[in-house]
PDB file of N, CA and C in Angstrom:
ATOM      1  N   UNK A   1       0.817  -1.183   0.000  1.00  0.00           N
ATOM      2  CA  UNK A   1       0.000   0.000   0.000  1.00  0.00           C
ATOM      3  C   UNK A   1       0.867   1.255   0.000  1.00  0.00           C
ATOM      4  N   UNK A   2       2.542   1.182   0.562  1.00  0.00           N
ATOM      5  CA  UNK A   2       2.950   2.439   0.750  1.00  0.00           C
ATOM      6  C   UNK A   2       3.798   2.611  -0.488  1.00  0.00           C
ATOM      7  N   UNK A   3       3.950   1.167  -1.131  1.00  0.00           N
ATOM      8  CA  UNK A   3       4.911   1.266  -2.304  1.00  0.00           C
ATOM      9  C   UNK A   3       3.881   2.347  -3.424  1.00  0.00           C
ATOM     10  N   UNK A   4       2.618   1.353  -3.555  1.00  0.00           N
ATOM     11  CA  UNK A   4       1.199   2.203  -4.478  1.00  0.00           C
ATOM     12  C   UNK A   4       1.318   3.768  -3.884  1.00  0.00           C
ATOM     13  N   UNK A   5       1.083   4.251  -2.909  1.00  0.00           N
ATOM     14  CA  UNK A   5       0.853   5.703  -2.559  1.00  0.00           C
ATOM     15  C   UNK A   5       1.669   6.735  -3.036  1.00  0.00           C
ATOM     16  N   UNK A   6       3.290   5.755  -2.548  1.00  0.00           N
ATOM     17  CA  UNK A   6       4.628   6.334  -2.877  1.00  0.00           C
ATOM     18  C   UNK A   6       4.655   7.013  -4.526  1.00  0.00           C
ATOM     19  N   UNK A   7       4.566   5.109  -5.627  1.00  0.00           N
ATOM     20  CA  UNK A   7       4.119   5.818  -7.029  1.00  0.00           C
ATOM     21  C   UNK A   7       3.195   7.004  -7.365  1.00  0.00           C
ATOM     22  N   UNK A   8       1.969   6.717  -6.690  1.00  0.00           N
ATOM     23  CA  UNK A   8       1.209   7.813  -7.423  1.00  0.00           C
ATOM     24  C   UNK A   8       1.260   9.209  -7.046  1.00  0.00           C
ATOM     25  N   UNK A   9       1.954   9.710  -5.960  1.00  0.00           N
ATOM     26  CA  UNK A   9       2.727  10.882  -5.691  1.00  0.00           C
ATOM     27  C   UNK A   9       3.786  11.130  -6.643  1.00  0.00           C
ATOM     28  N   UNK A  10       4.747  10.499  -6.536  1.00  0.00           N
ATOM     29  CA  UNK A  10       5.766  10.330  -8.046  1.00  0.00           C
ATOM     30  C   UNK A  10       5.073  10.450  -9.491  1.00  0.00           C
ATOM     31  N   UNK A  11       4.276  10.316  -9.396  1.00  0.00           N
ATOM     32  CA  UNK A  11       3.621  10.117 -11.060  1.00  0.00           C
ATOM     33  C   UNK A  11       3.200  11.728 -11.104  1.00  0.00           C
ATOM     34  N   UNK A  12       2.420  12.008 -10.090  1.00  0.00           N
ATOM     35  CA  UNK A  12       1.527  13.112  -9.980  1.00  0.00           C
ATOM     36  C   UNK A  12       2.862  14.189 -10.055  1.00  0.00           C
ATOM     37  N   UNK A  13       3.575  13.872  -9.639  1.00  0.00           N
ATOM     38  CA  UNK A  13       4.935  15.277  -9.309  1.00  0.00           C
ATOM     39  C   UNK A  13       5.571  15.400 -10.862  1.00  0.00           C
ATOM     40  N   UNK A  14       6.012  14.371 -11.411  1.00  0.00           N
ATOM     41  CA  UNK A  14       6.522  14.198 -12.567  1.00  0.00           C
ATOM     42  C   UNK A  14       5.540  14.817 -13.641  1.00  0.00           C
ATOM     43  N   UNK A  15       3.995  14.729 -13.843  1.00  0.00           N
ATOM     44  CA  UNK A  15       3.521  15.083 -14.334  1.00  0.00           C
ATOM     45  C   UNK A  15       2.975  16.510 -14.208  1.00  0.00           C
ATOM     46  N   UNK A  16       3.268  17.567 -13.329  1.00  0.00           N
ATOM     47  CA  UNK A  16       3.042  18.377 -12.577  1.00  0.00           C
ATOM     48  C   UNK A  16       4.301  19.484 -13.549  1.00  0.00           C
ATOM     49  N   UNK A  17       5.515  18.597 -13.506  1.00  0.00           N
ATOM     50  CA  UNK A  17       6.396  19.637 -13.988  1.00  0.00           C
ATOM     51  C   UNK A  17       6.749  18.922 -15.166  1.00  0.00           C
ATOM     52  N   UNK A  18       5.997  18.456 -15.902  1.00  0.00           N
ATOM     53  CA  UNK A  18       6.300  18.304 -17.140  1.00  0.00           C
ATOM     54  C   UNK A  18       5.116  18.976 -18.097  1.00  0.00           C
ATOM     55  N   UNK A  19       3.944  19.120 -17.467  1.00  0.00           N
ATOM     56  CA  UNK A  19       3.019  20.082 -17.992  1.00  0.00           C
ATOM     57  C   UNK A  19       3.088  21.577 -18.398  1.00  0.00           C
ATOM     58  N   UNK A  20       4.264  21.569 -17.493  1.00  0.00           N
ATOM     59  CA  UNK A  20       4.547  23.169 -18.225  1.00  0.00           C
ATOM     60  C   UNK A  20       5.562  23.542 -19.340  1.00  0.00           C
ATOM     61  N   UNK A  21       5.343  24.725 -20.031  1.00  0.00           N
ATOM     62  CA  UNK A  21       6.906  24.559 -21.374  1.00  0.00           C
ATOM     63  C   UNK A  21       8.251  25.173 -20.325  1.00  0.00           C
ATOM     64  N   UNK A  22       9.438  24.360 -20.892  1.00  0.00           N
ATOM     65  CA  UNK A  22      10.383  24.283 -20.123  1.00  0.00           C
ATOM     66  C   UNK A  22      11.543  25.284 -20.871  1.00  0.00           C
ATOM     67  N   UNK A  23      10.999  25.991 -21.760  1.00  0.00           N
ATOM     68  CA  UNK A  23      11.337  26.896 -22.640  1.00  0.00           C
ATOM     69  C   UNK A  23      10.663  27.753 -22.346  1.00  0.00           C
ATOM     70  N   UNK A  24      11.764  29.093 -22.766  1.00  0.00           N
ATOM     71  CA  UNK A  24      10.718  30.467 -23.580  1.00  0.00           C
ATOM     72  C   UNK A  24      10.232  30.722 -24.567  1.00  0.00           C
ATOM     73  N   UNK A  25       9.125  31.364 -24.443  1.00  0.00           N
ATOM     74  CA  UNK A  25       8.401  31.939 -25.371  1.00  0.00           C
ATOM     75  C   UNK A  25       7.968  33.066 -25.692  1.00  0.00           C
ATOM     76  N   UNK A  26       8.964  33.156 -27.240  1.00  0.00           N
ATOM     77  CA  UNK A  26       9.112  34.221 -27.354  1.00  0.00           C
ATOM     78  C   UNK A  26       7.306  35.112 -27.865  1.00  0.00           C
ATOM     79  N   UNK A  27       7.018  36.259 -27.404  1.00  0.00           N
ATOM     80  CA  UNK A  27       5.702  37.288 -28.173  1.00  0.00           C
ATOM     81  C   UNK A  27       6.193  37.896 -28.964  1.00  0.00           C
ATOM     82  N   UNK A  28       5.964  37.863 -30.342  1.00  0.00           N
ATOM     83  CA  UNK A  28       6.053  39.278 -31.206  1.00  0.00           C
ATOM     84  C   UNK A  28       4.540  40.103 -30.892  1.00  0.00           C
ATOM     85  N   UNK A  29       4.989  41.378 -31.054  1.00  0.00           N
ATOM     86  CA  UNK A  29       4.460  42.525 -30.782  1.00  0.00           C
ATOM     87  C   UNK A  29       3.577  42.763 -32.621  1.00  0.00           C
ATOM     88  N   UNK A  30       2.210  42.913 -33.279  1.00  0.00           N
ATOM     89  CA  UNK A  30       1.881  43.504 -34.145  1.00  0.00           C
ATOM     90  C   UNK A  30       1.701  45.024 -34.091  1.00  0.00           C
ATOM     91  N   UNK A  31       2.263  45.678 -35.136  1.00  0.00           N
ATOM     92  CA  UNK A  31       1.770  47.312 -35.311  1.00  0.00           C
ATOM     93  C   UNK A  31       0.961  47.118 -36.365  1.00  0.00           C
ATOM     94  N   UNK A  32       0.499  47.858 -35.950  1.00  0.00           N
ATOM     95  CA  UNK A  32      -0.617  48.580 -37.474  1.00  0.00           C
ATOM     96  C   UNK A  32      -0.561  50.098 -37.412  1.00  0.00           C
ATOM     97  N   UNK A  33      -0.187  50.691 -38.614  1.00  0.00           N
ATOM     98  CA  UNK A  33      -0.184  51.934 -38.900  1.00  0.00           C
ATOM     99  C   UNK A  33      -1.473  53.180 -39.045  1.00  0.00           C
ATOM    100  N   UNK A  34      -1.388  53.782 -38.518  1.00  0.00           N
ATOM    101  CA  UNK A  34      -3.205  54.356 -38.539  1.00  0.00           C
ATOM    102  C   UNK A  34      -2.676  55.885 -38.793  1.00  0.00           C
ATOM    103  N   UNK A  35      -3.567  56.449 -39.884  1.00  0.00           N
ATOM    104  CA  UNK A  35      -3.344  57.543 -40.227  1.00  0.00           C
ATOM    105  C   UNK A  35      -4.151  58.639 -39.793  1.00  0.00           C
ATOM    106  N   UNK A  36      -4.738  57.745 -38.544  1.00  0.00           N
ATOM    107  CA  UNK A  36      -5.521  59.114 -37.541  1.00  0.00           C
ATOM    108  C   UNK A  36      -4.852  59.839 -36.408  1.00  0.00           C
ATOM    109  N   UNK A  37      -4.841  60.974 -36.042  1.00  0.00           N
ATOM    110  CA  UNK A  37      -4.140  60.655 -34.299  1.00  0.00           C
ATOM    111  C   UNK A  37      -4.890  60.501 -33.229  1.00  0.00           C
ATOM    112  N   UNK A  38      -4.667  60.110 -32.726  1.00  0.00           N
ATOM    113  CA  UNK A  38      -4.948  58.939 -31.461  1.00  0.00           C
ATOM    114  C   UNK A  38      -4.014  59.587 -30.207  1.00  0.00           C
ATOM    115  N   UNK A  39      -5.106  60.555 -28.999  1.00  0.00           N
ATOM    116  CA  UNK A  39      -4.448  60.875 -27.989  1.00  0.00           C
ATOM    117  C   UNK A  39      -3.867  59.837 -27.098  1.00  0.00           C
ATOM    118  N   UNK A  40      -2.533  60.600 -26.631  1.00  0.00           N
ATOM    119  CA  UNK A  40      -1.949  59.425 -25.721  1.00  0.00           C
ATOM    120  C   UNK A  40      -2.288  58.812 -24.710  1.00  0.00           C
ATOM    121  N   UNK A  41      -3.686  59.583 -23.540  1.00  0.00           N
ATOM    122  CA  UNK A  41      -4.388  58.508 -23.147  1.00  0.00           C
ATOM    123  C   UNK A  41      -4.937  57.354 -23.899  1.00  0.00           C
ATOM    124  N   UNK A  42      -5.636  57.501 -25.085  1.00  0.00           N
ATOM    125  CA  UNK A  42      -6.347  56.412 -25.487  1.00  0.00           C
ATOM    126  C   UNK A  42      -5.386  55.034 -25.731  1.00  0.00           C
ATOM    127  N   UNK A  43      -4.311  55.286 -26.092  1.00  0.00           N
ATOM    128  CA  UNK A  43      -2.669  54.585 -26.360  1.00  0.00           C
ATOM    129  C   UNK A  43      -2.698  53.756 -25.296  1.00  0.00           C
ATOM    130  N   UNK A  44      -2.450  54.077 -23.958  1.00  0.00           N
ATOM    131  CA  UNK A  44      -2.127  54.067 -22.969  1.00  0.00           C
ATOM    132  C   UNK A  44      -2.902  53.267 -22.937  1.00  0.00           C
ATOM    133  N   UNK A  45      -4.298  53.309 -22.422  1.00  0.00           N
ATOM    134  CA  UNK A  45      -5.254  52.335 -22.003  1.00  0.00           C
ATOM    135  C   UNK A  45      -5.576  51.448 -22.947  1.00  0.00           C
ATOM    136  N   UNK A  46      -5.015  51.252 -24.309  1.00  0.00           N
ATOM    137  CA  UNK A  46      -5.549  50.176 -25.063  1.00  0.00           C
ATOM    138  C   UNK A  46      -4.607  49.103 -24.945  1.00  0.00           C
ATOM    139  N   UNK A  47      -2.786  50.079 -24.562  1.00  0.00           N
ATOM    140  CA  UNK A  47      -1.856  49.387 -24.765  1.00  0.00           C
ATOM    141  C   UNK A  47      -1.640  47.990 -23.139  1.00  0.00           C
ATOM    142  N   UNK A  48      -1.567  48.543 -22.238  1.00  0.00           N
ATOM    143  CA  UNK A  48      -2.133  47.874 -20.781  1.00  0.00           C
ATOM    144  C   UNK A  48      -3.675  46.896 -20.500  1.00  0.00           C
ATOM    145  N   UNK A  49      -2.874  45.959 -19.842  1.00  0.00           N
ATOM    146  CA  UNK A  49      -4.105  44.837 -20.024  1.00  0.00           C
ATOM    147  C   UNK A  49      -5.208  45.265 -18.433  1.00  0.00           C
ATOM    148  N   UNK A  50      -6.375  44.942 -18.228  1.00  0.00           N
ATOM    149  CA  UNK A  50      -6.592  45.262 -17.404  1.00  0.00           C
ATOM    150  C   UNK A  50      -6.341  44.913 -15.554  1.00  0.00           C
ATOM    151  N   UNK A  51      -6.004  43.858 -15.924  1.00  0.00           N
ATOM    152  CA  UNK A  51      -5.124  43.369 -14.571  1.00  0.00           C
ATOM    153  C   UNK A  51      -3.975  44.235 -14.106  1.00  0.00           C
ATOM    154  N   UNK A  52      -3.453  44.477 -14.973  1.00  0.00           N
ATOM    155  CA  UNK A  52      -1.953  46.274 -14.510  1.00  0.00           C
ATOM    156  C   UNK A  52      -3.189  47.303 -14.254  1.00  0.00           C
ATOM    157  N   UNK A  53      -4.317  47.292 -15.024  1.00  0.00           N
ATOM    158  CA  UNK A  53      -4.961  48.593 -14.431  1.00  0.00           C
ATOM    159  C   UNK A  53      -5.432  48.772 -13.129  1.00  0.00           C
ATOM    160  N   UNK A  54      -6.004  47.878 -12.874  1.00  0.00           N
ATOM    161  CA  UNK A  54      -6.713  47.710 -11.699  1.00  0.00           C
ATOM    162  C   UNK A  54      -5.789  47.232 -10.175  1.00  0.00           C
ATOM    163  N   UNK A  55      -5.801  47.637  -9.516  1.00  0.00           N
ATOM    164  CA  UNK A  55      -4.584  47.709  -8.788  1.00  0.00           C
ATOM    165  C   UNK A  55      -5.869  47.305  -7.130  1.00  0.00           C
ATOM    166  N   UNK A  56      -5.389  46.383  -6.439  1.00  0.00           N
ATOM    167  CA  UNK A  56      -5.751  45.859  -5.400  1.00  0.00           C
ATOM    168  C   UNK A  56      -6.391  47.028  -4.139  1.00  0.00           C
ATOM    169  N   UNK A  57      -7.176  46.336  -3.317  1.00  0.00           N
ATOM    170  CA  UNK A  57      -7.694  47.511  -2.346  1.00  0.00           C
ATOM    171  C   UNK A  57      -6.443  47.285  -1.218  1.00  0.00           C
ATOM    172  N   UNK A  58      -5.900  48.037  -0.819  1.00  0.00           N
ATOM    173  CA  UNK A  58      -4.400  48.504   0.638  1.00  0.00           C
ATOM    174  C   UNK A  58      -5.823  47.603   1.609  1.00  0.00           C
ATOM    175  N   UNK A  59      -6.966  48.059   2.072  1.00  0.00           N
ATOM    176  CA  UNK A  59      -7.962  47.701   3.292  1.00  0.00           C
ATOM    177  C   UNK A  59      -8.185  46.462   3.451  1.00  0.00           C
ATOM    178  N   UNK A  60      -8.946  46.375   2.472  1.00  0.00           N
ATOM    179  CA  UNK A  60      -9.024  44.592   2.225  1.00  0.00           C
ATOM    180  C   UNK A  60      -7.866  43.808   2.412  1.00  0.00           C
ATOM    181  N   UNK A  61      -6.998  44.012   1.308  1.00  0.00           N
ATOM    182  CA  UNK A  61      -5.641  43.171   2.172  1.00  0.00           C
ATOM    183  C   UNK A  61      -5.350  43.355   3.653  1.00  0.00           C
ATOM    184  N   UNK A  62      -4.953  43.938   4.551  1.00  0.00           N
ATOM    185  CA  UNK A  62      -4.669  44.391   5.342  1.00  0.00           C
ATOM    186  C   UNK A  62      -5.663  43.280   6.584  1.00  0.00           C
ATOM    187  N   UNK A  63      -7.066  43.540   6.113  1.00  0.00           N
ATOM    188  CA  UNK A  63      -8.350  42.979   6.653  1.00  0.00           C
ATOM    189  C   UNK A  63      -8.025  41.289   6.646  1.00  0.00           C
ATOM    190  N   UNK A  64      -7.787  40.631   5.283  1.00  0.00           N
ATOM    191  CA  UNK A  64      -7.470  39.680   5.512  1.00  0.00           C
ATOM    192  C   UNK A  64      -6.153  38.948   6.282  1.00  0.00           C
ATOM    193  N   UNK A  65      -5.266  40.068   5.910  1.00  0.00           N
ATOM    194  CA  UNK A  65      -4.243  39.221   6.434  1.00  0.00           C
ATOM    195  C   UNK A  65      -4.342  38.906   8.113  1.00  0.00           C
ATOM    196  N   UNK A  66      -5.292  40.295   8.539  1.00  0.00           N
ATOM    197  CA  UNK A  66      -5.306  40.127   9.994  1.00  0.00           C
ATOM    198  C   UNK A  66      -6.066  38.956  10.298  1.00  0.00           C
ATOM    199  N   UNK A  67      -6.995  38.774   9.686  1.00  0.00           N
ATOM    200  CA  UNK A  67      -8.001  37.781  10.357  1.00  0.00           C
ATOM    201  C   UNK A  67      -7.731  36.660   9.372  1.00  0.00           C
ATOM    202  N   UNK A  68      -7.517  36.226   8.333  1.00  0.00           N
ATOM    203  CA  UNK A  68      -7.244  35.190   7.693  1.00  0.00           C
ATOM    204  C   UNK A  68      -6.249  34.888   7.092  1.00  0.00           C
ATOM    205  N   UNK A  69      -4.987  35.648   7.664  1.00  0.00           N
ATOM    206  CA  UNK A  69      -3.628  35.376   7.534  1.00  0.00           C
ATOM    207  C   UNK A  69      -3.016  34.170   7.833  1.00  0.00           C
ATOM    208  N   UNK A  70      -3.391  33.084   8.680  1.00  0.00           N
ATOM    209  CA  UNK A  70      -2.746  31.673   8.778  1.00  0.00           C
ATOM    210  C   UNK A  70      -2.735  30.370   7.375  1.00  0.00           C
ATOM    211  N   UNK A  71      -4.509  31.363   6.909  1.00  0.00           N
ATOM    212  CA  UNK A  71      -5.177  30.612   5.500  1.00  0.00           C
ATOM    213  C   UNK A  71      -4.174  31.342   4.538  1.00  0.00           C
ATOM    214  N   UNK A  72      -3.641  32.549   4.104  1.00  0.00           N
ATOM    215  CA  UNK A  72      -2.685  33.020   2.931  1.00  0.00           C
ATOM    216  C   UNK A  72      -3.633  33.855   2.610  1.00  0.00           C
ATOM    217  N   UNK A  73      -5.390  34.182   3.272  1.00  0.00           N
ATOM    218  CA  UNK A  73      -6.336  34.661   2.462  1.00  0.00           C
ATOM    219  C   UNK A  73      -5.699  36.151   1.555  1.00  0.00           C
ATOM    220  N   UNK A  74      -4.584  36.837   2.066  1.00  0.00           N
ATOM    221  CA  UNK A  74      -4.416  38.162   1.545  1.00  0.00           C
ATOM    222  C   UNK A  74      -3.313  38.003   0.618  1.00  0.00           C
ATOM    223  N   UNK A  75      -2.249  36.480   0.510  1.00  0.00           N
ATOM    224  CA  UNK A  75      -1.511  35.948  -0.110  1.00  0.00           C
ATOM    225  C   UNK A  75      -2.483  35.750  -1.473  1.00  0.00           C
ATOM    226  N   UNK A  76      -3.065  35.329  -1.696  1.00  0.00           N
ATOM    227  CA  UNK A  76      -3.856  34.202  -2.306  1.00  0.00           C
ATOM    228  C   UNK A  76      -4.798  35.645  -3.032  1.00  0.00           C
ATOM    229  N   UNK A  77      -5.286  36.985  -2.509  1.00  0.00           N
ATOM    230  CA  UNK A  77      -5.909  38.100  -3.059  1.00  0.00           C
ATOM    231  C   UNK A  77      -5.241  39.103  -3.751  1.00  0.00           C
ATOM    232  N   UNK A  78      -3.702  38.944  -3.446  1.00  0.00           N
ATOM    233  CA  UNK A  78      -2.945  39.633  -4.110  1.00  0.00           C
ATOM    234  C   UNK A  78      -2.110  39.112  -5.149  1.00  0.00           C
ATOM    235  N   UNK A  79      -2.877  37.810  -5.340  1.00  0.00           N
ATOM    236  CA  UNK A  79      -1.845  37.551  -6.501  1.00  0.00           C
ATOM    237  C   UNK A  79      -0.873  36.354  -6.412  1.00  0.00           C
ATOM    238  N   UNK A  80       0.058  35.848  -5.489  1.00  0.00           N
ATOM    239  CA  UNK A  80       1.174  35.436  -4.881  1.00  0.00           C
ATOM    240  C   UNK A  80       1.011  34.201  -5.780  1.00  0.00           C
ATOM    241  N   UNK A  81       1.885  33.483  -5.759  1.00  0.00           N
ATOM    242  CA  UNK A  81       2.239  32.289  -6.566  1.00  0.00           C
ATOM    243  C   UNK A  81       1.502  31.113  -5.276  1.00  0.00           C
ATOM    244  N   UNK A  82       0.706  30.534  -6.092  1.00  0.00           N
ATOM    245  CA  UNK A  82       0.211  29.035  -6.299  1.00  0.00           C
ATOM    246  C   UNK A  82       1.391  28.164  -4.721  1.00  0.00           C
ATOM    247  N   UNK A  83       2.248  27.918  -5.718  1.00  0.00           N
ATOM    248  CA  UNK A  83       3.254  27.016  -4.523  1.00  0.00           C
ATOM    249  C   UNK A  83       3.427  27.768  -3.814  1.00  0.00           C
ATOM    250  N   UNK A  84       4.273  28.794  -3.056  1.00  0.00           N
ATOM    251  CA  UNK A  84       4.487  29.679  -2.184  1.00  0.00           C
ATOM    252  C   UNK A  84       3.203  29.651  -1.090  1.00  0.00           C
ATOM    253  N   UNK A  85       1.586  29.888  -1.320  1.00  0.00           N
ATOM    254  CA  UNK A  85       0.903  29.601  -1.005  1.00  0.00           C
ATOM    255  C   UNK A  85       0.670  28.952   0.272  1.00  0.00           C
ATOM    256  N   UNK A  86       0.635  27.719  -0.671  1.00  0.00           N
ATOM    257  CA  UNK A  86       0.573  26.549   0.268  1.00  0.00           C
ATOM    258  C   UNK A  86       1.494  26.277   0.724  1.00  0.00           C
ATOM    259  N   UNK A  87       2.782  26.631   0.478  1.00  0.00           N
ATOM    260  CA  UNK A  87       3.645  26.159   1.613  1.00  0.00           C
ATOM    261  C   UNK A  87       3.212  27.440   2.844  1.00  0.00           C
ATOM    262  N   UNK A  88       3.058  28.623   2.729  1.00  0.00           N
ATOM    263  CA  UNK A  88       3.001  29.521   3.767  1.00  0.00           C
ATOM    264  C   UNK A  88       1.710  29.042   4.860  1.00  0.00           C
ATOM    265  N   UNK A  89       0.701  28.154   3.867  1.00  0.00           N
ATOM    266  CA  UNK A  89      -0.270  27.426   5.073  1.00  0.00           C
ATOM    267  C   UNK A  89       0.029  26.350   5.966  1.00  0.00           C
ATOM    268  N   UNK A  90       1.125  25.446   4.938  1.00  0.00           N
ATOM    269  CA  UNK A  90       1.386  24.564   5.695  1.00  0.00           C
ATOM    270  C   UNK A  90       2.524  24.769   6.888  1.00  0.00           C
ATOM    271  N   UNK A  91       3.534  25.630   6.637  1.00  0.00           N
ATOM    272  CA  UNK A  91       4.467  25.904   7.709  1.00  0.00           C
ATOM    273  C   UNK A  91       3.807  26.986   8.437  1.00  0.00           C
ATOM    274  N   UNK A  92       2.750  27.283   8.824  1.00  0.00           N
ATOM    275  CA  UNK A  92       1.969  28.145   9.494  1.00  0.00           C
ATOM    276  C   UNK A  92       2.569  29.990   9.533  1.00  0.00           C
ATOM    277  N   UNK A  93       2.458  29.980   8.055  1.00  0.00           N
ATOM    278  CA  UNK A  93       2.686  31.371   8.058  1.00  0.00           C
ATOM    279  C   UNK A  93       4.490  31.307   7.987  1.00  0.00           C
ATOM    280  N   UNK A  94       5.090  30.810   7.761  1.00  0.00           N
ATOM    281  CA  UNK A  94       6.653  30.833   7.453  1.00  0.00           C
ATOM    282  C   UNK A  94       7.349  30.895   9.068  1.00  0.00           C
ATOM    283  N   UNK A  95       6.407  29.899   9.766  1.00  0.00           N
ATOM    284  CA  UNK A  95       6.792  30.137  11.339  1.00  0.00           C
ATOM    285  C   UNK A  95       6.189  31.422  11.658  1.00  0.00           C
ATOM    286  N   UNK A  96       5.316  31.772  11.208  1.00  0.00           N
ATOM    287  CA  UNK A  96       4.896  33.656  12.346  1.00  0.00           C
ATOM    288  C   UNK A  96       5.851  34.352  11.557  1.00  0.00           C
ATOM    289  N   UNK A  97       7.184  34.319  11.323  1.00  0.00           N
ATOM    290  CA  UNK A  97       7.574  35.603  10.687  1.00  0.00           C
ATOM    291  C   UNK A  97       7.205  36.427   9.696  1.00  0.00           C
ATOM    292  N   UNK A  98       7.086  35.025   8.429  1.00  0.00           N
ATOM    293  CA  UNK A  98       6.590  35.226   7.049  1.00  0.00           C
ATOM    294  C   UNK A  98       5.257  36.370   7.437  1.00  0.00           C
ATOM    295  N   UNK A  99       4.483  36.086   7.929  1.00  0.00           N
ATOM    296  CA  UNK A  99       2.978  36.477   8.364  1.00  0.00           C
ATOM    297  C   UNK A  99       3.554  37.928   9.084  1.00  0.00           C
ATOM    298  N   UNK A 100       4.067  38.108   9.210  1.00  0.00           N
ATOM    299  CA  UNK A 100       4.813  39.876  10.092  1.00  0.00           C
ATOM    300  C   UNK A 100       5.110  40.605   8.771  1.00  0.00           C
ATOM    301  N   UNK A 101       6.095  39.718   8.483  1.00  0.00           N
ATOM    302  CA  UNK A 101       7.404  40.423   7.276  1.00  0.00           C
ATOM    303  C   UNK A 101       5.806  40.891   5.781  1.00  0.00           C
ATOM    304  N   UNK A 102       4.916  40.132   6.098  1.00  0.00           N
ATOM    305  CA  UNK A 102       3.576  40.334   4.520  1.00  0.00           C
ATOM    306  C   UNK A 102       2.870  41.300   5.302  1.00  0.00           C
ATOM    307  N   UNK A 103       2.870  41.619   6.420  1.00  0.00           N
ATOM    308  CA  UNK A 103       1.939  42.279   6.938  1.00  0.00           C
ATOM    309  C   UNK A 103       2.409  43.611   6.673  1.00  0.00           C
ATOM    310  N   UNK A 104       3.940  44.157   7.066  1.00  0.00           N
ATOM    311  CA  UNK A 104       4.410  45.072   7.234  1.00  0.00           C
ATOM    312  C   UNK A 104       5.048  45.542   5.957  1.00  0.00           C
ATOM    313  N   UNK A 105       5.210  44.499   4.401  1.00  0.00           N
ATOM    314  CA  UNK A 105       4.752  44.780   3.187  1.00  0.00           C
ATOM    315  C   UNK A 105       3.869  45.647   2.739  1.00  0.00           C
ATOM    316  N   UNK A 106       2.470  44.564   3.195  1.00  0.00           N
ATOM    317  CA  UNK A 106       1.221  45.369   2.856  1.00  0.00           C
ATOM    318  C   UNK A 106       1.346  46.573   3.388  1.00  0.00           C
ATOM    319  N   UNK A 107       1.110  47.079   4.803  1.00  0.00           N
ATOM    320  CA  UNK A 107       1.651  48.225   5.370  1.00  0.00           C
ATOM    321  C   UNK A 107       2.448  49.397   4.399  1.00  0.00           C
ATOM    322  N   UNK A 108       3.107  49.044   4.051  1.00  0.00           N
ATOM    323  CA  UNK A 108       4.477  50.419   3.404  1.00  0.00           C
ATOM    324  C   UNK A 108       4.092  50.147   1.988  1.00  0.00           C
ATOM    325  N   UNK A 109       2.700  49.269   1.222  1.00  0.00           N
ATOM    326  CA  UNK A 109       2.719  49.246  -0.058  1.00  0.00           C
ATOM    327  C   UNK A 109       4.105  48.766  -0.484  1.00  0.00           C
ATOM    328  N   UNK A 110       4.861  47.686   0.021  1.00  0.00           N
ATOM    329  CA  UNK A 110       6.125  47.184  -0.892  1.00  0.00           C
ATOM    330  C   UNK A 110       5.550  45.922  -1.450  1.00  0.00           C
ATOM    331  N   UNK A 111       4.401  45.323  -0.990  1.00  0.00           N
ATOM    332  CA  UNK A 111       3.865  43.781  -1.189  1.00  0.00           C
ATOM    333  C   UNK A 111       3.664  44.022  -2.968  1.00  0.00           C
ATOM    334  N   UNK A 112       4.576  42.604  -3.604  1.00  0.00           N
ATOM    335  CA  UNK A 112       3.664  42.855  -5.296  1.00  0.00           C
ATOM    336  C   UNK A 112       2.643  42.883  -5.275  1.00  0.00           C
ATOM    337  N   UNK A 113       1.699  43.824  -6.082  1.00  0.00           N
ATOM    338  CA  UNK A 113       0.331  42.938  -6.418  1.00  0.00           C
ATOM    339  C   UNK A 113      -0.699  44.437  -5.687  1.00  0.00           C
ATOM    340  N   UNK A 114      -0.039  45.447  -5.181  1.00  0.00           N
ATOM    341  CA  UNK A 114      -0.575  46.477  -4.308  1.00  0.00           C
ATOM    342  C   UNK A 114      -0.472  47.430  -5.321  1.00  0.00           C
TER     343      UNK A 114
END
């Protein structure tokens, strides 16, 4: 039973990081030439996707981390990577520090994702 468990953890891990491309990829950029002018706000906001626009609430984070900071809830609202995550739930907040050091991020606006 522990040999079976053992594999299908192994299978699952192997397949985990083989699902992703292990290469870059490169974007080309299209122009199109337009013989109108086009103010540089309108540029601006067509050129930015809306996820850069929209920029997180400082309160709400702050809110969660206090009260649902052991869960990652303000980890997990701002964005933070997937693995990182869950390890910060499972080592209970990076031992208490991790959970200070994000708090006092959020705080001074240095946290990504603010």
């Amino acid at each position: 039973m522990k040999i079976k468990l053992l594999l299908s953890f192994l299978v699952f891990f192997i397949g985990i990081t083989t699902a992703s491309a292990s290469f870059p990829v490169k974007r080309t950029a299209k122009t199109v030439e337009n013989t109108t002018n086009i103010t540089t706000d309108t540029v601006d906001a067509e050129m930015t996707s809306p996820a850069v626009m929209k920029r997180k609430d400082k309160t709400t984070a702050i809110l969660l981390w206090v009260f649902l900071g052991g869960f990652a809830a303000h980890r997990w609202y701002l964005g933070s990577p997937i693995g990182w995550n869950i390890l910060f739930i499972l080592t209970a907040g990076f031992f208490f520090v991790g959970w200070v050091i994000d708090g006092i991020d959020i705080i001074t606006d240095k946290y990504p994702g603010l």
